[in-house]
C-alpha atoms as a PDB file:
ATOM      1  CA  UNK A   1       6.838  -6.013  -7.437  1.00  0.00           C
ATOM      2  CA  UNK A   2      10.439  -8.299  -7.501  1.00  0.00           C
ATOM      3  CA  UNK A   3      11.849  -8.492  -4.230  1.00  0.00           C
ATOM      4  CA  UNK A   4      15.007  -7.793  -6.205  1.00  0.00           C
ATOM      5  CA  UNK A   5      14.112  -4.184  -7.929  1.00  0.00           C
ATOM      6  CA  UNK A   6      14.634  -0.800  -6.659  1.00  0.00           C
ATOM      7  CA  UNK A   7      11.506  -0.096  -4.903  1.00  0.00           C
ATOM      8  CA  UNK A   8      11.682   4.092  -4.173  1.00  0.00           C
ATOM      9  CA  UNK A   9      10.146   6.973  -5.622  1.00  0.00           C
ATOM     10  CA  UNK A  10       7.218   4.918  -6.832  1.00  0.00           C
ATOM     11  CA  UNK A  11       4.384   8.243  -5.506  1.00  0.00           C
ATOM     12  CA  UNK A  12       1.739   6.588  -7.002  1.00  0.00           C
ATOM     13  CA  UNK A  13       1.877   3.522  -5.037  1.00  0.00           C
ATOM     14  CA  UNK A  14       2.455   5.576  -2.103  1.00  0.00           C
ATOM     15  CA  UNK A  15      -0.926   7.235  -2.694  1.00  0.00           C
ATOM     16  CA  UNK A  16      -2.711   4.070  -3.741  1.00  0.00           C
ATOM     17  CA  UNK A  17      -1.818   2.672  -0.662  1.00  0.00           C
ATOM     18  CA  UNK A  18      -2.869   5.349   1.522  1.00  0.00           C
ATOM     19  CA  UNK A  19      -6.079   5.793   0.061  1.00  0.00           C
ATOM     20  CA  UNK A  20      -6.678   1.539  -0.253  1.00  0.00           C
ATOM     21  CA  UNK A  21      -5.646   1.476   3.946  1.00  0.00           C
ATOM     22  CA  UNK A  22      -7.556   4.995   4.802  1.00  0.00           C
ATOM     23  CA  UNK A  23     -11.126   3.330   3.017  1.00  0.00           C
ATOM     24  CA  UNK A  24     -10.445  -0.300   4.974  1.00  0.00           C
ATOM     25  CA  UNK A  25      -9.782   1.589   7.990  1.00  0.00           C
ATOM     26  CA  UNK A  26     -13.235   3.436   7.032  1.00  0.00           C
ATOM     27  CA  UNK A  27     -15.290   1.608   5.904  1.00  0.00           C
ATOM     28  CA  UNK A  28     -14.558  -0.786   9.485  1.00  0.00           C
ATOM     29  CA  UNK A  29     -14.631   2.162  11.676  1.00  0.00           C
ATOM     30  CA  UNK A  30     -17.397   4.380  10.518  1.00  0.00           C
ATOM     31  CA  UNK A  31     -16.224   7.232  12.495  1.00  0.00           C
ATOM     32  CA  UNK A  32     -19.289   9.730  13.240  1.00  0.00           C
ATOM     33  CA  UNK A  33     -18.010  11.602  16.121  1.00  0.00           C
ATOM     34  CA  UNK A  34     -14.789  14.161  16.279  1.00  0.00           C
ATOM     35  CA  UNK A  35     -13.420  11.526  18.967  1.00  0.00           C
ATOM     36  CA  UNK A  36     -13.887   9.135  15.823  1.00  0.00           C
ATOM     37  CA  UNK A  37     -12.508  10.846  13.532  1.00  0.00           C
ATOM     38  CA  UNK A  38      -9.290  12.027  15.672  1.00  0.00           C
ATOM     39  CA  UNK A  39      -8.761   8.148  16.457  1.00  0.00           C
ATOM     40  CA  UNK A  40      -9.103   7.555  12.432  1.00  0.00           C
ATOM     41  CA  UNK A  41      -6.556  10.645  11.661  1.00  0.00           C
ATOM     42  CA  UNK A  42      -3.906   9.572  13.780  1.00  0.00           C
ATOM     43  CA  UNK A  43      -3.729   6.237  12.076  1.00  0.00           C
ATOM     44  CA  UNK A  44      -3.911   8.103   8.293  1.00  0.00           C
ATOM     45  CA  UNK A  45      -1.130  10.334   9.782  1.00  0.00           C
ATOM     46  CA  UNK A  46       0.813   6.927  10.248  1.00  0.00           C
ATOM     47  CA  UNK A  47      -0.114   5.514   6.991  1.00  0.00           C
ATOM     48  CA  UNK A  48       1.383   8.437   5.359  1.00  0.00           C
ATOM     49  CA  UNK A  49       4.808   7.995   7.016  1.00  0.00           C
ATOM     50  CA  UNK A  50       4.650   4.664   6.721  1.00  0.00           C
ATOM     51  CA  UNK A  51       4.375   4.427   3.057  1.00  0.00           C
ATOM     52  CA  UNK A  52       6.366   7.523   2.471  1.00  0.00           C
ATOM     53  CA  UNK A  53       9.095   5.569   3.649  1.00  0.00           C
ATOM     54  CA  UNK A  54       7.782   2.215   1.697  1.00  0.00           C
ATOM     55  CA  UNK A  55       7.717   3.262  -1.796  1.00  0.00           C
ATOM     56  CA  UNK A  56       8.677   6.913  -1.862  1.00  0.00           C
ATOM     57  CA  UNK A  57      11.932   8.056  -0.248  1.00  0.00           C
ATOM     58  CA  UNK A  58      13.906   5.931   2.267  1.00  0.00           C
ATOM     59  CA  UNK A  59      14.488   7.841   4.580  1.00  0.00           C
ATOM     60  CA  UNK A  60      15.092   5.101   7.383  1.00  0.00           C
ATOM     61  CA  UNK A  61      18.035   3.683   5.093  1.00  0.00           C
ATOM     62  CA  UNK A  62      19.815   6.732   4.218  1.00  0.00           C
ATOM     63  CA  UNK A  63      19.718   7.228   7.777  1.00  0.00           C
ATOM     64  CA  UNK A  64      21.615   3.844   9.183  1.00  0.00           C
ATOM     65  CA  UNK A  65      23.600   3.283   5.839  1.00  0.00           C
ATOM     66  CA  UNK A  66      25.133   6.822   6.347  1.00  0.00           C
ATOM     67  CA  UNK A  67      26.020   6.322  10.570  1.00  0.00           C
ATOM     68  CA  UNK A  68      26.849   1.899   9.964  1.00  0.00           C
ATOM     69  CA  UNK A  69      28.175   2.820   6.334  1.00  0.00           C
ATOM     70  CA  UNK A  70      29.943  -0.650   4.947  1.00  0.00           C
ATOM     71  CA  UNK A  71      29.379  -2.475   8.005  1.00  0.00           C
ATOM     72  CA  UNK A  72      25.282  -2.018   6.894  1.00  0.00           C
ATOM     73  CA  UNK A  73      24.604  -5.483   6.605  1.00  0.00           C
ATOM     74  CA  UNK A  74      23.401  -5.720   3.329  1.00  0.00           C
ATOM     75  CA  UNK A  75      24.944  -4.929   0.156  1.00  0.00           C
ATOM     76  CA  UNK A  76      22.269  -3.056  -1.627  1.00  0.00           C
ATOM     77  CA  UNK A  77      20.038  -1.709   0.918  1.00  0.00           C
ATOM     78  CA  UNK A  78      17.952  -0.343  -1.845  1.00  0.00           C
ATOM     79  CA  UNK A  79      16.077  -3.056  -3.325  1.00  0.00           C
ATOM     80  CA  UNK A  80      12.355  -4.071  -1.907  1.00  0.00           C
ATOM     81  CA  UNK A  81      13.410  -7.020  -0.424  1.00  0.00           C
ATOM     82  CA  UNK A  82      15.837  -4.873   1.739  1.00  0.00           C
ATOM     83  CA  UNK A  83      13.812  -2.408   2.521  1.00  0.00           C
ATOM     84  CA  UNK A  84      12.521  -4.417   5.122  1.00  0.00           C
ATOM     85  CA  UNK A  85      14.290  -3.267   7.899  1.00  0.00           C
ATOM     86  CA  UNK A  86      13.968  -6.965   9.501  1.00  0.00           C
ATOM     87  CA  UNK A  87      15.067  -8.772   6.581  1.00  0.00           C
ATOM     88  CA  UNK A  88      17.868  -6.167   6.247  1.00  0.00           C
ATOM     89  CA  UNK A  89      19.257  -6.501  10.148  1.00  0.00           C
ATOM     90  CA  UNK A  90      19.404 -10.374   9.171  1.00  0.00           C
ATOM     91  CA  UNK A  91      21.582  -9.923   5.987  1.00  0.00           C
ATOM     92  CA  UNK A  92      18.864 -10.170   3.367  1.00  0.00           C
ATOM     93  CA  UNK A  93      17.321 -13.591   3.987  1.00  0.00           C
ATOM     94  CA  UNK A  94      14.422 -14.410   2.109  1.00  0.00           C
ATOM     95  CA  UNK A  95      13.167 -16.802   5.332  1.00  0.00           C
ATOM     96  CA  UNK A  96      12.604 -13.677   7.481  1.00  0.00           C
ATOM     97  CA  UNK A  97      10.819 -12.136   4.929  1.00  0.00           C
ATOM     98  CA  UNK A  98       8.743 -15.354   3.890  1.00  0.00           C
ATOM     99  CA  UNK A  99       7.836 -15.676   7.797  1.00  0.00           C
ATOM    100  CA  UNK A 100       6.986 -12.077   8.753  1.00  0.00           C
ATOM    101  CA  UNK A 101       5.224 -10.662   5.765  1.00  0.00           C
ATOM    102  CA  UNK A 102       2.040 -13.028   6.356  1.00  0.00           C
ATOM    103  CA  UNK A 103       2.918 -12.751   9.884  1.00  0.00           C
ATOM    104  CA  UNK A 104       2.335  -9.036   8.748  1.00  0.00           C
ATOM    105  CA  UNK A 105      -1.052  -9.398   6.694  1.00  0.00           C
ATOM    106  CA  UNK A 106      -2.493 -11.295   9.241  1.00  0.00           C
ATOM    107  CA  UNK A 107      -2.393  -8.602  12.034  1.00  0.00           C
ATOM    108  CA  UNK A 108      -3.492  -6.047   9.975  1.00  0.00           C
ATOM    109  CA  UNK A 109      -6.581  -7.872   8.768  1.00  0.00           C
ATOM    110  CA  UNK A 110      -7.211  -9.303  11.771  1.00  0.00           C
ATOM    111  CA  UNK A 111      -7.106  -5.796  12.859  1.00  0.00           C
ATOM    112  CA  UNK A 112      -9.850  -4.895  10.598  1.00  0.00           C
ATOM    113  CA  UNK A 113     -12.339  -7.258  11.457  1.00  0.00           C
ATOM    114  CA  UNK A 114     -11.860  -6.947  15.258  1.00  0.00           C
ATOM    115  CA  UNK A 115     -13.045  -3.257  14.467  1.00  0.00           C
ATOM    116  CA  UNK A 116     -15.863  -4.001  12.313  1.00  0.00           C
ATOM    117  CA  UNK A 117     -16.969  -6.236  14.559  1.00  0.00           C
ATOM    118  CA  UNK A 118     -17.161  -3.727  17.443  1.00  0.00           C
ATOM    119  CA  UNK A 119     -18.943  -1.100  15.403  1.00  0.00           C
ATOM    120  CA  UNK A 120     -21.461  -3.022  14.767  1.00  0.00           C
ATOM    121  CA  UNK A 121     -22.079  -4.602  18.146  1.00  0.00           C
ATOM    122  CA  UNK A 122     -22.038  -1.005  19.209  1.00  0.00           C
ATOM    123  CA  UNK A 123     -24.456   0.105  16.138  1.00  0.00           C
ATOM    124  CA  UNK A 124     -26.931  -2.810  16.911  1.00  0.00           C
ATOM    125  CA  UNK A 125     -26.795  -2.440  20.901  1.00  0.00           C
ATOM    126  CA  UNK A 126     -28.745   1.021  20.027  1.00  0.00           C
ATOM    127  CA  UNK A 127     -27.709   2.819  23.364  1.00  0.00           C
ATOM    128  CA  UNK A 128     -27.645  -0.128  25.405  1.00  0.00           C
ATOM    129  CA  UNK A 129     -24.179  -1.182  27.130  1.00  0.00           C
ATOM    130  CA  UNK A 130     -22.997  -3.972  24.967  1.00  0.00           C
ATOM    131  CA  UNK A 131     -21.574  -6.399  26.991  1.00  0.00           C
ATOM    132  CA  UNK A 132     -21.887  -9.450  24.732  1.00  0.00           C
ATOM    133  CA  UNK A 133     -19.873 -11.166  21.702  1.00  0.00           C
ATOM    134  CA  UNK A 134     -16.492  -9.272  21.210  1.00  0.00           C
ATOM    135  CA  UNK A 135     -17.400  -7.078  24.061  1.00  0.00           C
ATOM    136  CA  UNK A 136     -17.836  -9.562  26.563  1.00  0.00           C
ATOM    137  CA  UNK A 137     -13.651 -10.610  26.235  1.00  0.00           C
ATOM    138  CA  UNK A 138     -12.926  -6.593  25.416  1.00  0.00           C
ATOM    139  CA  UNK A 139     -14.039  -3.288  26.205  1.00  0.00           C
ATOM    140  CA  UNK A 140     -12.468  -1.609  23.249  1.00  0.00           C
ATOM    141  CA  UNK A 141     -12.253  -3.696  20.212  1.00  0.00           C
ATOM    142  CA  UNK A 142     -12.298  -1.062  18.052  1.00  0.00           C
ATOM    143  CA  UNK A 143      -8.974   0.350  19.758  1.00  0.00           C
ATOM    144  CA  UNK A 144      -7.351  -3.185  19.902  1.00  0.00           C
ATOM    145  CA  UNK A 145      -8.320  -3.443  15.858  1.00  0.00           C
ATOM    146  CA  UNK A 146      -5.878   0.005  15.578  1.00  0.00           C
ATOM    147  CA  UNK A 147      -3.263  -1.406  17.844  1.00  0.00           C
ATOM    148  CA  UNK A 148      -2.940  -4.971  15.475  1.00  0.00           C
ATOM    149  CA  UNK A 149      -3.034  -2.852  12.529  1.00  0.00           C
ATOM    150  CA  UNK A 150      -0.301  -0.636  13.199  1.00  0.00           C
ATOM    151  CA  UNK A 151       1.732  -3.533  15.214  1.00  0.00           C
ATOM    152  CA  UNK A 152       1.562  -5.227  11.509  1.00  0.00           C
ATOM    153  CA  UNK A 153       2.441  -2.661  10.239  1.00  0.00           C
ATOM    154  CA  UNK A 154       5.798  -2.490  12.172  1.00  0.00           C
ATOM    155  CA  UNK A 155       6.528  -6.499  11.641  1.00  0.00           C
ATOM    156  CA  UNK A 156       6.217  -5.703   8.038  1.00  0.00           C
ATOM    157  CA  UNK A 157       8.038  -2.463   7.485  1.00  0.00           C
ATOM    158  CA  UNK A 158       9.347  -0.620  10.234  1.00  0.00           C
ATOM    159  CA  UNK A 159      11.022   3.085  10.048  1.00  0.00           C
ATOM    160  CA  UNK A 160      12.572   5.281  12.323  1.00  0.00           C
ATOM    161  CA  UNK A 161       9.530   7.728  12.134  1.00  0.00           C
ATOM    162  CA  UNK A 162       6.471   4.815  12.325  1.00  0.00           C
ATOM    163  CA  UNK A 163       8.743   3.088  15.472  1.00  0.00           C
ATOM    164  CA  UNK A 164       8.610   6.513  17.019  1.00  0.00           C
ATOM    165  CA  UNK A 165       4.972   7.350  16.267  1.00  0.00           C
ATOM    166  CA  UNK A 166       3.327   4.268  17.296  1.00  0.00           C
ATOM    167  CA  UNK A 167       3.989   4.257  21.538  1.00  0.00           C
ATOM    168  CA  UNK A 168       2.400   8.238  20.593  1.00  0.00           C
ATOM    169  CA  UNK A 169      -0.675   6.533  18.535  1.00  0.00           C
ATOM    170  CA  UNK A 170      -1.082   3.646  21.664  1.00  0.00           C
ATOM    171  CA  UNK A 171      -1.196   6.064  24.397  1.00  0.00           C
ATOM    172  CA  UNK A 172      -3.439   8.766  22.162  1.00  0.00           C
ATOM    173  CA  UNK A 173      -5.960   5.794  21.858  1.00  0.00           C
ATOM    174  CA  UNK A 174      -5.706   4.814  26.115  1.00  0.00           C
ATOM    175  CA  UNK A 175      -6.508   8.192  26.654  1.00  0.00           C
ATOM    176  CA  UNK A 176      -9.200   8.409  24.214  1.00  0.00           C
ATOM    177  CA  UNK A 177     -10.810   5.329  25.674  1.00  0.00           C
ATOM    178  CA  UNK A 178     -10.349   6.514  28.753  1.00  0.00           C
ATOM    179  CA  UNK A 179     -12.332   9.357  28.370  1.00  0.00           C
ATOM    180  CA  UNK A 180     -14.890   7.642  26.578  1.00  0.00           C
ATOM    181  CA  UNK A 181     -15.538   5.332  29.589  1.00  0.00           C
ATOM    182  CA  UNK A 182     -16.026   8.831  31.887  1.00  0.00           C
ATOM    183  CA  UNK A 183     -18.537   9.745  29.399  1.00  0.00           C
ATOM    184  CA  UNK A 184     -20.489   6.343  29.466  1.00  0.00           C
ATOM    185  CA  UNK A 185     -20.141   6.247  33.205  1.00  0.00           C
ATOM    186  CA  UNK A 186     -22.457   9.004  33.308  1.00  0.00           C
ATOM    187  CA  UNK A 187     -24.857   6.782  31.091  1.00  0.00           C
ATOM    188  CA  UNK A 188     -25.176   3.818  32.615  1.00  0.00           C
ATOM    189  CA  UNK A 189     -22.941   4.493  36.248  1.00  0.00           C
ATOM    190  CA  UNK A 190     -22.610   1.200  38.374  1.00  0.00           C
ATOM    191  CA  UNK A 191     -24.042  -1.526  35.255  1.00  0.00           C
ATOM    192  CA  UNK A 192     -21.009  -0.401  33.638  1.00  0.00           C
ATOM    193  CA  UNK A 193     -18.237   0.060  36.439  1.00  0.00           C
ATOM    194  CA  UNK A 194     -19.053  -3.479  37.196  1.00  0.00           C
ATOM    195  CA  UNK A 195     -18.650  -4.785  33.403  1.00  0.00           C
ATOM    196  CA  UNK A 196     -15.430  -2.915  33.468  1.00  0.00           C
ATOM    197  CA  UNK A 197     -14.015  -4.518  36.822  1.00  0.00           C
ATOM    198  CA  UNK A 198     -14.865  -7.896  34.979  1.00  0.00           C
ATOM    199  CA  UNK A 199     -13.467  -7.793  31.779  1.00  0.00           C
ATOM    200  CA  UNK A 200      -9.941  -6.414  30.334  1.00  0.00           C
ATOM    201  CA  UNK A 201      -9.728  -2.934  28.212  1.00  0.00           C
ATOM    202  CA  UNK A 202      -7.751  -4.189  25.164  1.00  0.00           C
ATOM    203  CA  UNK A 203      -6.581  -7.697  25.414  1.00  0.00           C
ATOM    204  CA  UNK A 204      -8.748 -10.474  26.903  1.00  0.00           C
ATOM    205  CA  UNK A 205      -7.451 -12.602  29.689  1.00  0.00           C
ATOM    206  CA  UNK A 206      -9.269 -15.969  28.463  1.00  0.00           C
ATOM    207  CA  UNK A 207      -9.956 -17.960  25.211  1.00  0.00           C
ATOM    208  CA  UNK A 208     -12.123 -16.005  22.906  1.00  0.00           C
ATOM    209  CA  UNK A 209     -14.952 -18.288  21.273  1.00  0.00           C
ATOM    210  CA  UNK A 210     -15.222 -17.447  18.105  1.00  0.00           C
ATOM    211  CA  UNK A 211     -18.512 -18.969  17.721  1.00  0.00           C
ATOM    212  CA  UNK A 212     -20.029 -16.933  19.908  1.00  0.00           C
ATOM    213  CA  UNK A 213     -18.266 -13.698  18.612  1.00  0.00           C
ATOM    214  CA  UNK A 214     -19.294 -14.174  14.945  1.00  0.00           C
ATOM    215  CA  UNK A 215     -23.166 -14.776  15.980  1.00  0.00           C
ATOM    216  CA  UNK A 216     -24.776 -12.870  13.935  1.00  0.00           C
ATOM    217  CA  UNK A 217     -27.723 -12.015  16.225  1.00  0.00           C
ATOM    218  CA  UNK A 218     -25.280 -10.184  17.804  1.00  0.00           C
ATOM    219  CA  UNK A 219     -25.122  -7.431  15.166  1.00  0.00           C
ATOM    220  CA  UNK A 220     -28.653  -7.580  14.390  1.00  0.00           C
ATOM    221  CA  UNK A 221     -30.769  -5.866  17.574  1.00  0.00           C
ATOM    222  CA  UNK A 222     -28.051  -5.557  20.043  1.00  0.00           C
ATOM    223  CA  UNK A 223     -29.790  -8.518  21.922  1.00  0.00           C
ATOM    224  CA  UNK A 224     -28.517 -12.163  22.639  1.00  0.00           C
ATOM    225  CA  UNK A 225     -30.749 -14.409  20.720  1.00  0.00           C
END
């Protein structure tokens, strides 16, 4: 698409979208529980408003055009390359957009892999506690994956309604984790209260080696080889 054509009402590429995003998120995930599948609807639900907004109706822009009206500071707010809301607040430069759309695409794939990765060190630790490779940085990978994704998501092409909905989505997915470390408390009681008072939730607090995290032994038996 030109970053100089009107970009709105395109419905196809609205459902294209969804549907490409919903089978990456997936096809990563592999949710098999209704916590999984919750976790996996709240990011479709903001998918949906996000690309709503992208290539179907702008709702965002009729929104601030109508309260800033000509002090909006771009001309034609209705182009693609203005519909980023970034690129937009900075008068249409092309250098925001150049920076902030890869700055974009990596998050969200980076996103992906950190939660293929952690299904299948959690598919390969076959009831164990998994306390190696991504886990040993993490507790919830698969959580952190969602978080990247969506914060992508935002550096790429915020709106009023995906800016509102993702502090919702973050604190629906502390909660869920929360209550899925109650449930594996019960499983595997002081082994895991120790792993947890060792190693961060979401973020880790030390290099990551990526060596390590990518061995593929990892993902094979659940067992350091």
């Amino acid at each position: 698409m030109h970053l100089y054509e009107y970009a709105y009402g395109l419905w196809g590429s609205v459902l294209a979208n969804i549907i490409v995003f919903s089978l990456f998120a997936f096809s990563a995930f592999k949710p098999k529980t209704k916590r999984d599948w919750r976790t996996l609807g709240a990011f479709m639900a903001f998918l949906v408003a996000l690309f709503s907004e992208m290539y179907g109706v702008p709702l965002t822009i009729y929104f601030l055009t109508s309260i800033l009206g000509n002090k909006y500071p771009v001309l034609d707010p209705y182009i693609h390359l203005n519909g980023h809301l970034w690129v937009a607040l900075s008068g249409g430069s092309t250098t925001v957009y150049y920076i902030l759309h890869p700055l974009s695409n990596i998050l969200i794939i980076l996103g992906l892999i950190v939660i293929s990765l952690g299904w299948k060190a959690i598919h390969a630790g076959q009831g164990e506690l998994v306390d190696y490779g991504l886990y040993k940085y993490i507790r919830h990978p698969q959580y952190t994956g969602f978080f990247l994704m969506i914060i992508g998501f935002l550096v790429q092409w915020p709106t009023i309604i995906t800016l509102l909905m993702a502090p919702v989505l973050f604190i629906v997915y502390i909660r869920l984790a929360k209550r899925e470390e109650d449930d594996v408390i019960q499983v595997f009681g002081d082994k895991y209260l120790e792993y947890r008072d060792s190693v961060p939730a979401f973020f880790p607090n030390r290099m990551i080696n990526i060596k390590e995290v990518l061995n593929k032994n990892h993902y094979k038996n659940g067992s350091v080889q």
